[in-house]
Protein backbone atom coordinates (compact mmCIF):
# COMPACT_ATOMS: atom_id res chain seq x y z
CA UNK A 1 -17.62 11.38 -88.40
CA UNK A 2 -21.24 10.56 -88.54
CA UNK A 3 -23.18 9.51 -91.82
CA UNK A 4 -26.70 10.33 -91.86
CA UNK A 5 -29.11 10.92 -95.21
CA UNK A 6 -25.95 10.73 -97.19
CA UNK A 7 -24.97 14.09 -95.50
CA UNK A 8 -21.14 14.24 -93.62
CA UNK A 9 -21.23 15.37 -90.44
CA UNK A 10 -17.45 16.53 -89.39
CA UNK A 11 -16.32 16.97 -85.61
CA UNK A 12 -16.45 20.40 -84.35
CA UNK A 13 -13.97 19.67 -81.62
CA UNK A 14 -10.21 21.40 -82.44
CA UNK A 15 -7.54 18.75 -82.58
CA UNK A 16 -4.97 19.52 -79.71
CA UNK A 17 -2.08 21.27 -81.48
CA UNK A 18 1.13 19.13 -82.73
CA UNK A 19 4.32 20.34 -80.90
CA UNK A 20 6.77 23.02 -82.54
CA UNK A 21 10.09 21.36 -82.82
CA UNK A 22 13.12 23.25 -84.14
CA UNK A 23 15.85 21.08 -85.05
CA UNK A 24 14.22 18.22 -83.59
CA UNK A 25 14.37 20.10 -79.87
CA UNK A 26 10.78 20.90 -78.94
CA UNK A 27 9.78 24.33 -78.32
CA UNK A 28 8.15 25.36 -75.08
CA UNK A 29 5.14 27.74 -75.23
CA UNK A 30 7.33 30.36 -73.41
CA UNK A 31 9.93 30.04 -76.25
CA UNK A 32 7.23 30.02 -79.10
CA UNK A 33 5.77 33.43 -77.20
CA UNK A 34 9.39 34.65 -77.48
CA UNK A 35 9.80 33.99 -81.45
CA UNK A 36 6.13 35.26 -82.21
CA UNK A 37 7.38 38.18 -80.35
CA UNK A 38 10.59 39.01 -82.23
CA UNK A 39 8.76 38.31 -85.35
CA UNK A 40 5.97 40.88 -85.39
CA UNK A 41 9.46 43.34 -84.30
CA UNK A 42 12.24 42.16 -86.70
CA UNK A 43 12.48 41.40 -90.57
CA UNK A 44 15.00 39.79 -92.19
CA UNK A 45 15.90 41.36 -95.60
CA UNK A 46 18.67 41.70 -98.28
CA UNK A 47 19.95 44.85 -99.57
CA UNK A 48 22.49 44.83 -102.17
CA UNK A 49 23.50 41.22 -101.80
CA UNK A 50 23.54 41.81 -97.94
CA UNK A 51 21.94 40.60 -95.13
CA UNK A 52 20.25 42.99 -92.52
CA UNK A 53 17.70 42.59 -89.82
CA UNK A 54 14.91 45.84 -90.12
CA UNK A 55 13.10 46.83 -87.28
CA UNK A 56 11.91 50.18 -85.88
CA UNK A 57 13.66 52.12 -83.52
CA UNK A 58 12.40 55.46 -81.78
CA UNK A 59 13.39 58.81 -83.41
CA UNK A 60 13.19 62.24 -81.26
CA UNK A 61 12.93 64.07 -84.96
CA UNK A 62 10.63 61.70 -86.96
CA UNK A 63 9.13 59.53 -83.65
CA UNK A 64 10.21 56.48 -85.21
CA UNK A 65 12.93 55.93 -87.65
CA UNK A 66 13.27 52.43 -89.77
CA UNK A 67 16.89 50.91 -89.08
CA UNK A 68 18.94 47.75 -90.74
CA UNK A 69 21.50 45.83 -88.48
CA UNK A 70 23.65 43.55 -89.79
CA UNK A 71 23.32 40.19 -88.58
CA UNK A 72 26.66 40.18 -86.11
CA UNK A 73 25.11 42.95 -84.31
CA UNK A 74 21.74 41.42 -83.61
CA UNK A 75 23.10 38.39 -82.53
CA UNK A 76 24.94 40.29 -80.26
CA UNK A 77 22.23 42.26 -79.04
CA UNK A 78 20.40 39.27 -78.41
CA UNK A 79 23.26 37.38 -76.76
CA UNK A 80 22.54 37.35 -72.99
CA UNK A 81 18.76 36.27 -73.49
CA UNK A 82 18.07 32.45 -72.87
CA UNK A 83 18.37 30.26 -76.31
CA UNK A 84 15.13 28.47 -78.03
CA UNK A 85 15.45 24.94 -77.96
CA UNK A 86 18.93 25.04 -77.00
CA UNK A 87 20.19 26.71 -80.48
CA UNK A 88 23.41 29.16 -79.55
CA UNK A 89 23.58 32.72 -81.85
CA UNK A 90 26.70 32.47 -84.49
């Protein structure tokens, strides 16, 4: 910071960005790519007391239908793909 005619001057320069950790276990870029990913896809919601995971699926009558898993079947969907910062689906 630089003081000058009792005006504040602030640094334009970004500050370098503080690591993602999950559970203590640092995230890699690829990883955080990955989650941004799945995030803009998926939604976790409750219906009736009940977990699901929404998303949208395509539809050959309406082009793209909305659709709620339950939780067991997206983990299993998911299973095969490499884990984020070592965490293992349920």
């Amino acid at each position: 910071m630089k003081e000058n005619n009792n005006v504040v001057e602030q640094s334009t320069a970004d500050a370098p960005p503080e690591p993602v950790t999950i559970n203590n276990q640092m995230v890699t870029n690829s990883e955080l790519a990955t989650l941004t990913k799945m995030n803009d896809k998926y939604s976790h919601i409750v219906i009736g007391a009940k977990h699901r995971v929404m998303t949208f699926k395509p539809c050959s009558v309406d082009g793209e239908r909305m659709t709620f898993e339950s939780i067991k079947d997206f983990y299993n969907y998911f299973e095969h793909m490499p884990k984020v910062a070592w965490i293992k689906s349920r």
